[in-house]
PDB file of N, CA and C in Angstrom:
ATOM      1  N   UNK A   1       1.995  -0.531  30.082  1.00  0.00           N
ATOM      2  CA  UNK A   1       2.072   0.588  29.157  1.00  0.00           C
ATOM      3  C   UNK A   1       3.540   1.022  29.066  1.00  0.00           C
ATOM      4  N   UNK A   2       4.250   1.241  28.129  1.00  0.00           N
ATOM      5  CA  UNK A   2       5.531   1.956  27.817  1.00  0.00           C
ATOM      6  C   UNK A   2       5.839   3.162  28.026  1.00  0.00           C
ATOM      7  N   UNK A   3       6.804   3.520  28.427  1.00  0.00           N
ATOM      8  CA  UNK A   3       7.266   4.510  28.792  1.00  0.00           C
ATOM      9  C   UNK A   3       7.172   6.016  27.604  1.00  0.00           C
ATOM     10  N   UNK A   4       7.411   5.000  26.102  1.00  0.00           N
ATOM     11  CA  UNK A   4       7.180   6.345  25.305  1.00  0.00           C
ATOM     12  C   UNK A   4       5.321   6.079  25.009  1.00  0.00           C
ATOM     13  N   UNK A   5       4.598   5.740  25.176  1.00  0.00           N
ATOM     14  CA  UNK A   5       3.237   5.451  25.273  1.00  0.00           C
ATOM     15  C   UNK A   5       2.663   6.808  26.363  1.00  0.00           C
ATOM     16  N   UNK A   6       3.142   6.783  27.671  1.00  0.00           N
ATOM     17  CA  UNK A   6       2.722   7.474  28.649  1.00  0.00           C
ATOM     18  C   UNK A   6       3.098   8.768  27.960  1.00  0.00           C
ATOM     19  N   UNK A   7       4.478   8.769  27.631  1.00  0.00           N
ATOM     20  CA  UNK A   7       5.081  10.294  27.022  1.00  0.00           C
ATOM     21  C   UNK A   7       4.048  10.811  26.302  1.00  0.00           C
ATOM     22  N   UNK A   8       3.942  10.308  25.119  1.00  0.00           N
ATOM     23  CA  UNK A   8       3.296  10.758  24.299  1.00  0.00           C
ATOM     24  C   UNK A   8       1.807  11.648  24.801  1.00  0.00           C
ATOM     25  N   UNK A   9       1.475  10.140  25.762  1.00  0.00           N
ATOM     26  CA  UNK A   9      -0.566  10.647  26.492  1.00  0.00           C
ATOM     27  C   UNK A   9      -0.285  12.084  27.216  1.00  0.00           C
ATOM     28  N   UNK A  10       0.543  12.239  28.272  1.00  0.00           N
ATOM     29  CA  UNK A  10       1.284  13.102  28.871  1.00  0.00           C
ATOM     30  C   UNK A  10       1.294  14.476  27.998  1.00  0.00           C
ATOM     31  N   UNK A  11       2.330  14.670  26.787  1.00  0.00           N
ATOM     32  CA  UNK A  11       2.090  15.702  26.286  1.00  0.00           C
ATOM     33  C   UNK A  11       1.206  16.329  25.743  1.00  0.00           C
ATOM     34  N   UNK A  12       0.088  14.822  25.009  1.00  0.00           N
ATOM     35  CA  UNK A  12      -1.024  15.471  23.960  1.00  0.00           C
ATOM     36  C   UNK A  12      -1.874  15.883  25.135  1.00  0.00           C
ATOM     37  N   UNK A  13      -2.102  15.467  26.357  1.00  0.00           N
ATOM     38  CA  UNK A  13      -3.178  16.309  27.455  1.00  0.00           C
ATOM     39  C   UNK A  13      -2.481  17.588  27.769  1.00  0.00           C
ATOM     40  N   UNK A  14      -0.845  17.841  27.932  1.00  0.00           N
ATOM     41  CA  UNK A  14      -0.339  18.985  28.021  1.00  0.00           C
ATOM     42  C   UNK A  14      -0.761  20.203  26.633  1.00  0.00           C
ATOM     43  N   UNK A  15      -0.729  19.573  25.899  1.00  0.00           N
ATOM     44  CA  UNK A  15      -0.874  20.223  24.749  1.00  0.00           C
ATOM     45  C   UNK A  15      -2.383  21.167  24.701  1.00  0.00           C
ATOM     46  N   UNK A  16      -3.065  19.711  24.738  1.00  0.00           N
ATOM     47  CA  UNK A  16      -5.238  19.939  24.337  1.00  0.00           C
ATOM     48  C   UNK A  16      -5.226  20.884  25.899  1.00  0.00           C
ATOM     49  N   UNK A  17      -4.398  20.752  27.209  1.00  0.00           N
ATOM     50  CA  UNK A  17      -5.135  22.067  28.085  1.00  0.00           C
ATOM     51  C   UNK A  17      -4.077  23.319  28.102  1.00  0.00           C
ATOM     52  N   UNK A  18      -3.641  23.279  27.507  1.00  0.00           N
ATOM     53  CA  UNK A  18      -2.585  24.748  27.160  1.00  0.00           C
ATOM     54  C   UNK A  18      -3.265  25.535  26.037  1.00  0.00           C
ATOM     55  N   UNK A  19      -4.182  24.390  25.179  1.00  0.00           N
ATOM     56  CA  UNK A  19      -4.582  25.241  23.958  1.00  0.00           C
ATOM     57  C   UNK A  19      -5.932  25.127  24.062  1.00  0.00           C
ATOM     58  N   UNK A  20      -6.822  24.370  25.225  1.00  0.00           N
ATOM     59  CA  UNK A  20      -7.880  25.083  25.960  1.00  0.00           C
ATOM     60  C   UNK A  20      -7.898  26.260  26.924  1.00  0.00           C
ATOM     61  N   UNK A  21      -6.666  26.640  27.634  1.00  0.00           N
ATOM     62  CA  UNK A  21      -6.487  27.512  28.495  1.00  0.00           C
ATOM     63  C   UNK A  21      -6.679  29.183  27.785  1.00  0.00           C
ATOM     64  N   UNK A  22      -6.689  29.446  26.477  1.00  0.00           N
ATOM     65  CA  UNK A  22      -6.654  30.284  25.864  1.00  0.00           C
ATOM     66  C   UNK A  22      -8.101  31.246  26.163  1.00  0.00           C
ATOM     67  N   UNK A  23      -9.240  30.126  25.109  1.00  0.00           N
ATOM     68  CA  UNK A  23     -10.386  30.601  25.048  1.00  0.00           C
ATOM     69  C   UNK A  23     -10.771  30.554  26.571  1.00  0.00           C
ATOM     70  N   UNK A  24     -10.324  29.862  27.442  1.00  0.00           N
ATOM     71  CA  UNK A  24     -11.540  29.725  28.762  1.00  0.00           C
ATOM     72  C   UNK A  24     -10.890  31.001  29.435  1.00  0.00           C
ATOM     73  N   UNK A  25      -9.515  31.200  29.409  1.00  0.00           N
ATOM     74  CA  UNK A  25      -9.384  32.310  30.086  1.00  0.00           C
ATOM     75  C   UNK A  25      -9.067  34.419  29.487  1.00  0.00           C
ATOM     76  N   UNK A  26     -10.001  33.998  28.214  1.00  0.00           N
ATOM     77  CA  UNK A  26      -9.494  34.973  27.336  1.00  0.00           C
ATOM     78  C   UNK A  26     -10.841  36.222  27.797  1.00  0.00           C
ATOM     79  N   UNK A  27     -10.901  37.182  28.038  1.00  0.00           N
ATOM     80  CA  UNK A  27     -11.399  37.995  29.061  1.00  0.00           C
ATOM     81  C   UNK A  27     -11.780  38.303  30.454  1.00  0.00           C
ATOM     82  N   UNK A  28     -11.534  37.281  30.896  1.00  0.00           N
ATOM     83  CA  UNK A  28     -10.611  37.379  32.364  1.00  0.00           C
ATOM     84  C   UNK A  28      -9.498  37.245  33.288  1.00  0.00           C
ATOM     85  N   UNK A  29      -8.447  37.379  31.967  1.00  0.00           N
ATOM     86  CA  UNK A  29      -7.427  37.585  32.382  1.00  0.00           C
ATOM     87  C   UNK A  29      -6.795  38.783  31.734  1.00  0.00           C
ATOM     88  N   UNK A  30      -6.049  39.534  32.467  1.00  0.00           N
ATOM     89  CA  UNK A  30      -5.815  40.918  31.626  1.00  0.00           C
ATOM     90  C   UNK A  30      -3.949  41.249  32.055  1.00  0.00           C
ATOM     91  N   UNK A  31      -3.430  41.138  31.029  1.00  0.00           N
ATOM     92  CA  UNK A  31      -1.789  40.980  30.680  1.00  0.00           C
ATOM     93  C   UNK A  31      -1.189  42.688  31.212  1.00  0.00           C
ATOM     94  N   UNK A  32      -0.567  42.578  31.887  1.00  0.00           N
ATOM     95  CA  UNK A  32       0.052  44.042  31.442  1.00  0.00           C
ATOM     96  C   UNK A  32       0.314  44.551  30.262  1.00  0.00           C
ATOM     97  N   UNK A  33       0.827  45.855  29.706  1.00  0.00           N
ATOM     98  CA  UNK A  33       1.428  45.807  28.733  1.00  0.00           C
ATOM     99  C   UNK A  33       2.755  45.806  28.326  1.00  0.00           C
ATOM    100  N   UNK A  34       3.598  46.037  29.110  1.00  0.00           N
ATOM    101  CA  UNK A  34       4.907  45.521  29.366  1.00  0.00           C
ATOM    102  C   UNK A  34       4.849  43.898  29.340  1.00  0.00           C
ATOM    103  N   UNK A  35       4.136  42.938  29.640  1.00  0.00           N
ATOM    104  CA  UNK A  35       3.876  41.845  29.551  1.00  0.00           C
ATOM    105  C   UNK A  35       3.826  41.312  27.668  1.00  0.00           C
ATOM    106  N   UNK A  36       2.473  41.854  27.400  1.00  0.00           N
ATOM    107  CA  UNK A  36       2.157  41.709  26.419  1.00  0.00           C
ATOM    108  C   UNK A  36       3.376  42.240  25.423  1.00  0.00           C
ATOM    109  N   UNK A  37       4.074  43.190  25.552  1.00  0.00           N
ATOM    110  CA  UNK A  37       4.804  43.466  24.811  1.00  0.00           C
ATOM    111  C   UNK A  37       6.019  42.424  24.456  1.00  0.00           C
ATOM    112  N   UNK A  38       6.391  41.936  25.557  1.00  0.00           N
ATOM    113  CA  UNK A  38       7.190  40.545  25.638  1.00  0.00           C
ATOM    114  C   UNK A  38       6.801  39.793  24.778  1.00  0.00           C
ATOM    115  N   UNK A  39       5.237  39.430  25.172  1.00  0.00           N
ATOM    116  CA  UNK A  39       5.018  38.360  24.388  1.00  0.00           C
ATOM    117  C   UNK A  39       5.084  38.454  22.197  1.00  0.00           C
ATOM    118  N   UNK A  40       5.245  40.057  22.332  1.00  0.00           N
ATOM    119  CA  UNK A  40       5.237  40.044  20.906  1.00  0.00           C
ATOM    120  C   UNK A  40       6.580  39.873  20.122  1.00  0.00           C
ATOM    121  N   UNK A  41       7.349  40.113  20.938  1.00  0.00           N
ATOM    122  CA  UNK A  41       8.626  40.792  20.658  1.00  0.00           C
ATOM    123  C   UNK A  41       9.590  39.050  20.764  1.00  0.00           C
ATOM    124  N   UNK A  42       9.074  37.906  22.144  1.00  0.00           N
ATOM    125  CA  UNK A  42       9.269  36.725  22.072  1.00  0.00           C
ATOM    126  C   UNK A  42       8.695  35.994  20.744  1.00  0.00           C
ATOM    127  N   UNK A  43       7.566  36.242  20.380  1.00  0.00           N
ATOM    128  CA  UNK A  43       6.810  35.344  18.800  1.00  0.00           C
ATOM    129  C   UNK A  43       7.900  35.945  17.563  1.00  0.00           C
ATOM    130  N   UNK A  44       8.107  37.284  17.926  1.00  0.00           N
ATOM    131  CA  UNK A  44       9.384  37.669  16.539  1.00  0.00           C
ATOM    132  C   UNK A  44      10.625  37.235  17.065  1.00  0.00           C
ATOM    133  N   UNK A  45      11.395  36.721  17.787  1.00  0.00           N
ATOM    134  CA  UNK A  45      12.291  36.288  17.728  1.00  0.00           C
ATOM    135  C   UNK A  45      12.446  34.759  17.575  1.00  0.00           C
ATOM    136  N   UNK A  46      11.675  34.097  18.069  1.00  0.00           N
ATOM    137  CA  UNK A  46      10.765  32.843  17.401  1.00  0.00           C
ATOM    138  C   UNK A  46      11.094  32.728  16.308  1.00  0.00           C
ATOM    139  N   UNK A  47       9.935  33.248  15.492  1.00  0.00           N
ATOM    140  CA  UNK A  47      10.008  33.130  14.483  1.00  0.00           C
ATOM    141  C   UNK A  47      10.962  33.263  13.256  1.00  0.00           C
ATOM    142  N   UNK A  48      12.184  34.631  13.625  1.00  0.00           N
ATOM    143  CA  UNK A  48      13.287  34.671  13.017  1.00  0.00           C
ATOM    144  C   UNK A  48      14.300  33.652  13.127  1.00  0.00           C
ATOM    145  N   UNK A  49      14.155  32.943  14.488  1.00  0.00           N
ATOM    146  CA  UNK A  49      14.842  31.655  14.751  1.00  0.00           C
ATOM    147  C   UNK A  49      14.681  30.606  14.001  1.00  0.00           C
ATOM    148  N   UNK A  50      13.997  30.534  13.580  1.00  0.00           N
ATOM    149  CA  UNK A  50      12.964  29.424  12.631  1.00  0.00           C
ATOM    150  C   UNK A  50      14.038  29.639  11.776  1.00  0.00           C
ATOM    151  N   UNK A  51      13.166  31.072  10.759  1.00  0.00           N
ATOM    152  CA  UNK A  51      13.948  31.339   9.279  1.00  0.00           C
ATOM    153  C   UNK A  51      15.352  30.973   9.566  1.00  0.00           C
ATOM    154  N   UNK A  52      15.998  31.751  10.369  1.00  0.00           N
ATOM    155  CA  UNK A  52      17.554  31.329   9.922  1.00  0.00           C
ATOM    156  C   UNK A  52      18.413  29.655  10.261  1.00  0.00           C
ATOM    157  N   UNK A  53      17.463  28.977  11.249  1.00  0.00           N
ATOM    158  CA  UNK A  53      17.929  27.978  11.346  1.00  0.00           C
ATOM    159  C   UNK A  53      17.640  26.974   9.766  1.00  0.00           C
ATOM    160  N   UNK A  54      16.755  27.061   9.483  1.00  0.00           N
ATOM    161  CA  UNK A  54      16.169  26.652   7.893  1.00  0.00           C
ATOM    162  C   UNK A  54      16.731  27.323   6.764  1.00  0.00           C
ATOM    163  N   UNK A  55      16.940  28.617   6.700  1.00  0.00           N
ATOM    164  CA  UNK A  55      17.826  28.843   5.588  1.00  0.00           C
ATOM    165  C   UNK A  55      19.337  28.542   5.857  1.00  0.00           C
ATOM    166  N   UNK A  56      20.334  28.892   7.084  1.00  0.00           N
ATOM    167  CA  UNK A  56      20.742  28.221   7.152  1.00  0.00           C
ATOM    168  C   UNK A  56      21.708  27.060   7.235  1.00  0.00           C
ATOM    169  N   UNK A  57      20.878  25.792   7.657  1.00  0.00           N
ATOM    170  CA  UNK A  57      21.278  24.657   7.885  1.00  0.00           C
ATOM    171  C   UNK A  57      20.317  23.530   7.356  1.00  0.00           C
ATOM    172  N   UNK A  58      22.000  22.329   7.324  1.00  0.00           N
ATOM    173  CA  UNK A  58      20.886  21.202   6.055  1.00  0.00           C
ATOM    174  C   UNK A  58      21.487  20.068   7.123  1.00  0.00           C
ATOM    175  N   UNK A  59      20.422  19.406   7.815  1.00  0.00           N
ATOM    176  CA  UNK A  59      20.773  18.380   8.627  1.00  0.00           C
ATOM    177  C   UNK A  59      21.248  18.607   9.865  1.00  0.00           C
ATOM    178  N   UNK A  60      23.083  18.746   9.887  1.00  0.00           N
ATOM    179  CA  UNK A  60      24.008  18.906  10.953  1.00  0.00           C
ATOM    180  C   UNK A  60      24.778  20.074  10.760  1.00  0.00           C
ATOM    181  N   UNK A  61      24.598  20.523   8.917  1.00  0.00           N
ATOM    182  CA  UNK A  61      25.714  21.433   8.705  1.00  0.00           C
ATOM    183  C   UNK A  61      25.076  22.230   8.050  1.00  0.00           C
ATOM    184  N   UNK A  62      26.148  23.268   7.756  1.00  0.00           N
ATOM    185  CA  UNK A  62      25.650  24.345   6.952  1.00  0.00           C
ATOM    186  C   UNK A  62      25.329  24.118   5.898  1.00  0.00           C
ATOM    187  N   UNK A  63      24.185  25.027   5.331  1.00  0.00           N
ATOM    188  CA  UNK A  63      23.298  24.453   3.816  1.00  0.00           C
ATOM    189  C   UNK A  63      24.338  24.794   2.700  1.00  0.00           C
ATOM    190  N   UNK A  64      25.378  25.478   2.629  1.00  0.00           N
ATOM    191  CA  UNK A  64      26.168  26.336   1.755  1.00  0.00           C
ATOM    192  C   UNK A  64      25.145  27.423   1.410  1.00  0.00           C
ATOM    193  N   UNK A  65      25.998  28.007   0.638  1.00  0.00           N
ATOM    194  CA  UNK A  65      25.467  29.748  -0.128  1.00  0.00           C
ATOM    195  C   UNK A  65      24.876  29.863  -0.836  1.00  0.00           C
ATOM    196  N   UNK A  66      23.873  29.027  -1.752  1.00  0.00           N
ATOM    197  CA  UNK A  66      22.586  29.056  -2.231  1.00  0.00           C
ATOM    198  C   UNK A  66      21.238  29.665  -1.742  1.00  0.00           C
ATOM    199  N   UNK A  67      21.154  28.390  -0.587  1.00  0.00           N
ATOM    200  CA  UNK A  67      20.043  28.679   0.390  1.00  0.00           C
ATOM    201  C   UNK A  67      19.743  30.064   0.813  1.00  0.00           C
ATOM    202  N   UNK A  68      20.715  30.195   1.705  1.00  0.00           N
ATOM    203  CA  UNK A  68      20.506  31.956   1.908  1.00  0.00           C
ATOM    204  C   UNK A  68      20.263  32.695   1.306  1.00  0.00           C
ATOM    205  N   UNK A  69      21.199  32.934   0.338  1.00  0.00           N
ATOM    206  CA  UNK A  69      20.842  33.836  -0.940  1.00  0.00           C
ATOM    207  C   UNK A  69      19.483  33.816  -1.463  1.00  0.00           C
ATOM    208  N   UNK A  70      18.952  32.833  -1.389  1.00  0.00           N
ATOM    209  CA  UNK A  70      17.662  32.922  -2.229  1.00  0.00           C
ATOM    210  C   UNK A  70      16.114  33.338  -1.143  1.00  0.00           C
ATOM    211  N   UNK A  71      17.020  32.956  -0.103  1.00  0.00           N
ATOM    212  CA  UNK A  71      16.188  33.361   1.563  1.00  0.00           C
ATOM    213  C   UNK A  71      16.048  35.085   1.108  1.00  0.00           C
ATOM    214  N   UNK A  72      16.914  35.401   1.357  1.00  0.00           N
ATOM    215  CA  UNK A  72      17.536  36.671   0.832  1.00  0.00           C
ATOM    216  C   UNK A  72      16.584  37.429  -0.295  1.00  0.00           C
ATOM    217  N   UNK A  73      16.903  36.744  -1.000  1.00  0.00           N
ATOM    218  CA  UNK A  73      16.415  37.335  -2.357  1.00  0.00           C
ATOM    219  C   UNK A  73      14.789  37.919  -1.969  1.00  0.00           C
ATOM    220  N   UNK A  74      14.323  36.328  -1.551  1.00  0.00           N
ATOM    221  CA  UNK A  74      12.658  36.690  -1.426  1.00  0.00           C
ATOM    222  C   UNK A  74      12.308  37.571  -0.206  1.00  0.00           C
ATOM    223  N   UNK A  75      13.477  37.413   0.809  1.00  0.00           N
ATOM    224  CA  UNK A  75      12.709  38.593   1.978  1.00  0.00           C
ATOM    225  C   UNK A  75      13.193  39.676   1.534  1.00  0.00           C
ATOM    226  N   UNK A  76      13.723  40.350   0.531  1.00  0.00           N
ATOM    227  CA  UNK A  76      14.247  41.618  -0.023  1.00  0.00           C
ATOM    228  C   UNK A  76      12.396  41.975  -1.006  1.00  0.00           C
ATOM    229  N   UNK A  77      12.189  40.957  -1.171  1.00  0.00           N
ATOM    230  CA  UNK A  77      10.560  40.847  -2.677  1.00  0.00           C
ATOM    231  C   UNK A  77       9.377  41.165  -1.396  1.00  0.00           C
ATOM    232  N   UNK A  78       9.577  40.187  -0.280  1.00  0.00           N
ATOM    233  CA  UNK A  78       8.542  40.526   0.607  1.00  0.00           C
ATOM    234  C   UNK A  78       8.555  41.421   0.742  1.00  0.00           C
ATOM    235  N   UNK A  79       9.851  42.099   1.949  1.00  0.00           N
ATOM    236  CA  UNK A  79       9.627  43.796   2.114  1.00  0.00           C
ATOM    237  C   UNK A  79       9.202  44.567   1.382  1.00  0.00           C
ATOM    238  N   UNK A  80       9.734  44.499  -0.329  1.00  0.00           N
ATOM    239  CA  UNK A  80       9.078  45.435  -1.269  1.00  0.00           C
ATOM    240  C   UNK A  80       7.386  45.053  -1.492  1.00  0.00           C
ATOM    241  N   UNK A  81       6.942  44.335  -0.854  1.00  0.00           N
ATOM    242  CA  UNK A  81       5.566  43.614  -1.136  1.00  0.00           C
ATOM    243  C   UNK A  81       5.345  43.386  -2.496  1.00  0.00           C
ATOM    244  N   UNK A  82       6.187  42.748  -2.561  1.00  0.00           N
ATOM    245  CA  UNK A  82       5.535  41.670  -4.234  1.00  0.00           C
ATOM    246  C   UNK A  82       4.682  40.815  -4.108  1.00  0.00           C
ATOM    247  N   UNK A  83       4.010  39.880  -4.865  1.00  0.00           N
ATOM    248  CA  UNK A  83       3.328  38.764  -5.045  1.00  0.00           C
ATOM    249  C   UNK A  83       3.540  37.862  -4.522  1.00  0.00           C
ATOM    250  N   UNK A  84       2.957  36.945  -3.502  1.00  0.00           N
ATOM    251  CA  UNK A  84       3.717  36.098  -2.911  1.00  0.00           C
ATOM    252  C   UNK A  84       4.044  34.901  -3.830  1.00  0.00           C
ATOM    253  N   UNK A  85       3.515  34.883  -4.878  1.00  0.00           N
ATOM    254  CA  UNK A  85       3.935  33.744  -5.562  1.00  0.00           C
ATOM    255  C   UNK A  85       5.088  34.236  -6.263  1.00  0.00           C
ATOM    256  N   UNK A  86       5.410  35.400  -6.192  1.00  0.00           N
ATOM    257  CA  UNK A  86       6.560  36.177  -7.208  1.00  0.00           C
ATOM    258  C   UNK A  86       7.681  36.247  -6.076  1.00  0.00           C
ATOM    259  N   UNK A  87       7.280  36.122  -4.669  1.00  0.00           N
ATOM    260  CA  UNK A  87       8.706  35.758  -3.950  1.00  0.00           C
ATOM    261  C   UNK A  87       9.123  34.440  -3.967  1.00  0.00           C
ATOM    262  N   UNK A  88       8.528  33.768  -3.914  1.00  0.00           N
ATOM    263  CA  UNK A  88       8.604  32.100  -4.024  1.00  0.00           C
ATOM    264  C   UNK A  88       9.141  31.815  -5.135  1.00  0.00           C
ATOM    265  N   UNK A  89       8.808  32.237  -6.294  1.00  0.00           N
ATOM    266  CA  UNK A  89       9.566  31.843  -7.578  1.00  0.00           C
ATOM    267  C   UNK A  89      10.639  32.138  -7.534  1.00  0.00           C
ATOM    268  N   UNK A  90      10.765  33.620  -7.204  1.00  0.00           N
ATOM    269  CA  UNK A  90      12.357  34.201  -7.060  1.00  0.00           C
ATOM    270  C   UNK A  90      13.604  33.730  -6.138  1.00  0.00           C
ATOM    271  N   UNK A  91      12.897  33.549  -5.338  1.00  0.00           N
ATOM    272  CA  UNK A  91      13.666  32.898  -3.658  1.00  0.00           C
ATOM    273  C   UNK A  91      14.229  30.966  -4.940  1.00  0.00           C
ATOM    274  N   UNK A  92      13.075  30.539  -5.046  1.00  0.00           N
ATOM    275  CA  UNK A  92      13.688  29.319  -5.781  1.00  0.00           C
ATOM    276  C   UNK A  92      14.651  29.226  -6.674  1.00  0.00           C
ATOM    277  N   UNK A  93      14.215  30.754  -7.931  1.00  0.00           N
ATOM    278  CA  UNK A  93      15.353  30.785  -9.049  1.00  0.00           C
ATOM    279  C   UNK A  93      16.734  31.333  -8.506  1.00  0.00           C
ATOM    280  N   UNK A  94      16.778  32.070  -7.704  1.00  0.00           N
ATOM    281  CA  UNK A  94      18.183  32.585  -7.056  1.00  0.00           C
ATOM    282  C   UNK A  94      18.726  31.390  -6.666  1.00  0.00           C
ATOM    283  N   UNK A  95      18.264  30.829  -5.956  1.00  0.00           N
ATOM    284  CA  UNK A  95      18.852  29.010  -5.260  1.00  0.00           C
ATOM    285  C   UNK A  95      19.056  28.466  -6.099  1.00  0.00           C
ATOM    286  N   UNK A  96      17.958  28.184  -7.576  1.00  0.00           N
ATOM    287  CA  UNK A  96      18.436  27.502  -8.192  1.00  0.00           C
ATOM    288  C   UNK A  96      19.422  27.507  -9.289  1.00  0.00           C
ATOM    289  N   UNK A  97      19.639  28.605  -9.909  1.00  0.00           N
ATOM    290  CA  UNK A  97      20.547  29.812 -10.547  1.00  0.00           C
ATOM    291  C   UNK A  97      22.177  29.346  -9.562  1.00  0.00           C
ATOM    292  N   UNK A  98      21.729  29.510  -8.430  1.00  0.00           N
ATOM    293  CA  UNK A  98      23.331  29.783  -7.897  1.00  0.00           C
ATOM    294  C   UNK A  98      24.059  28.319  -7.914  1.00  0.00           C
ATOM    295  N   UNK A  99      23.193  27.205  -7.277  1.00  0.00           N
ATOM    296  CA  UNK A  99      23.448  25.914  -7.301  1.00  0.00           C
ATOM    297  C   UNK A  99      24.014  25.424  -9.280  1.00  0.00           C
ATOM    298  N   UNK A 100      23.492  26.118  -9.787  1.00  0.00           N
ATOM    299  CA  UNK A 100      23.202  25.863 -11.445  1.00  0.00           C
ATOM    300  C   UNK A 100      25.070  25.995 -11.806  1.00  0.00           C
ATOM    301  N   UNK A 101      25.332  27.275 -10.854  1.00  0.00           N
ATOM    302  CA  UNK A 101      26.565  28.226 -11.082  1.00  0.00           C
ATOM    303  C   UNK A 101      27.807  27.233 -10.346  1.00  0.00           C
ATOM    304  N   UNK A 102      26.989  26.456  -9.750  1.00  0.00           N
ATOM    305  CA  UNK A 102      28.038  25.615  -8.891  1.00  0.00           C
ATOM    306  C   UNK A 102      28.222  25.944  -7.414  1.00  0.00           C
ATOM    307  N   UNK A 103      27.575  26.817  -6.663  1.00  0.00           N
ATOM    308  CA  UNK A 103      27.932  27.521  -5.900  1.00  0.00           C
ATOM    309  C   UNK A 103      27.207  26.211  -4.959  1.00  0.00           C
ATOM    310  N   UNK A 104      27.374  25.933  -3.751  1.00  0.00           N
ATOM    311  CA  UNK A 104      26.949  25.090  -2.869  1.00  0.00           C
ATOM    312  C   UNK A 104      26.024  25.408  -1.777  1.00  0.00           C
TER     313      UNK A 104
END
């Protein structure tokens, strides 16, 4: 068996009992709330990590000043709670508008 063969078996059993460990231990185990609070406050920084690594960066480098801007645009539409299809359009036309303008 290969070495990336084992890897792979290795993680997907790491995986299937990390994401069985949930339900089997989900009312008998009880988090602090200082705990729990971590854990919320870790998923939002997560997740903002995400967004800005994706808006951004393209590959190795920076995406240029499109991307953002239009990142921008639509989390300015979210906060105001628009349509989500009306941030998506917008977030695209700002990107695509600016790229249009020459902007990179």
């Amino acid at each position: 068996m290969s070495a990336q063969l084992v890897a792979v078996l290795v993680l997907a059993a790491g995986t299937y009992a990390f994401r069985l460990a949930g339900p089997l231990l989900h009312g008998r185990v009880e988090l602090p709330p200082r705990v729990q609070e971590l854990l919320t406050t870790g998923a939002t920084v997560l997740l903002v990590a995400l967004l800005a690594t994706g808006a951004l960066m393209a590959g190795h480098g920076f995406a240029g000043w499109a991307r953002p801007a239009g990142v921008l645009a639509g989390g300015v539409l979210a906060w105001r709670r628009a349509p989500f299809a009306v941030v998506v359009v917008a977030a695209a036309g700002v990107t695509a508008l600016l790229r249009l303008a020459g902007l990179p």
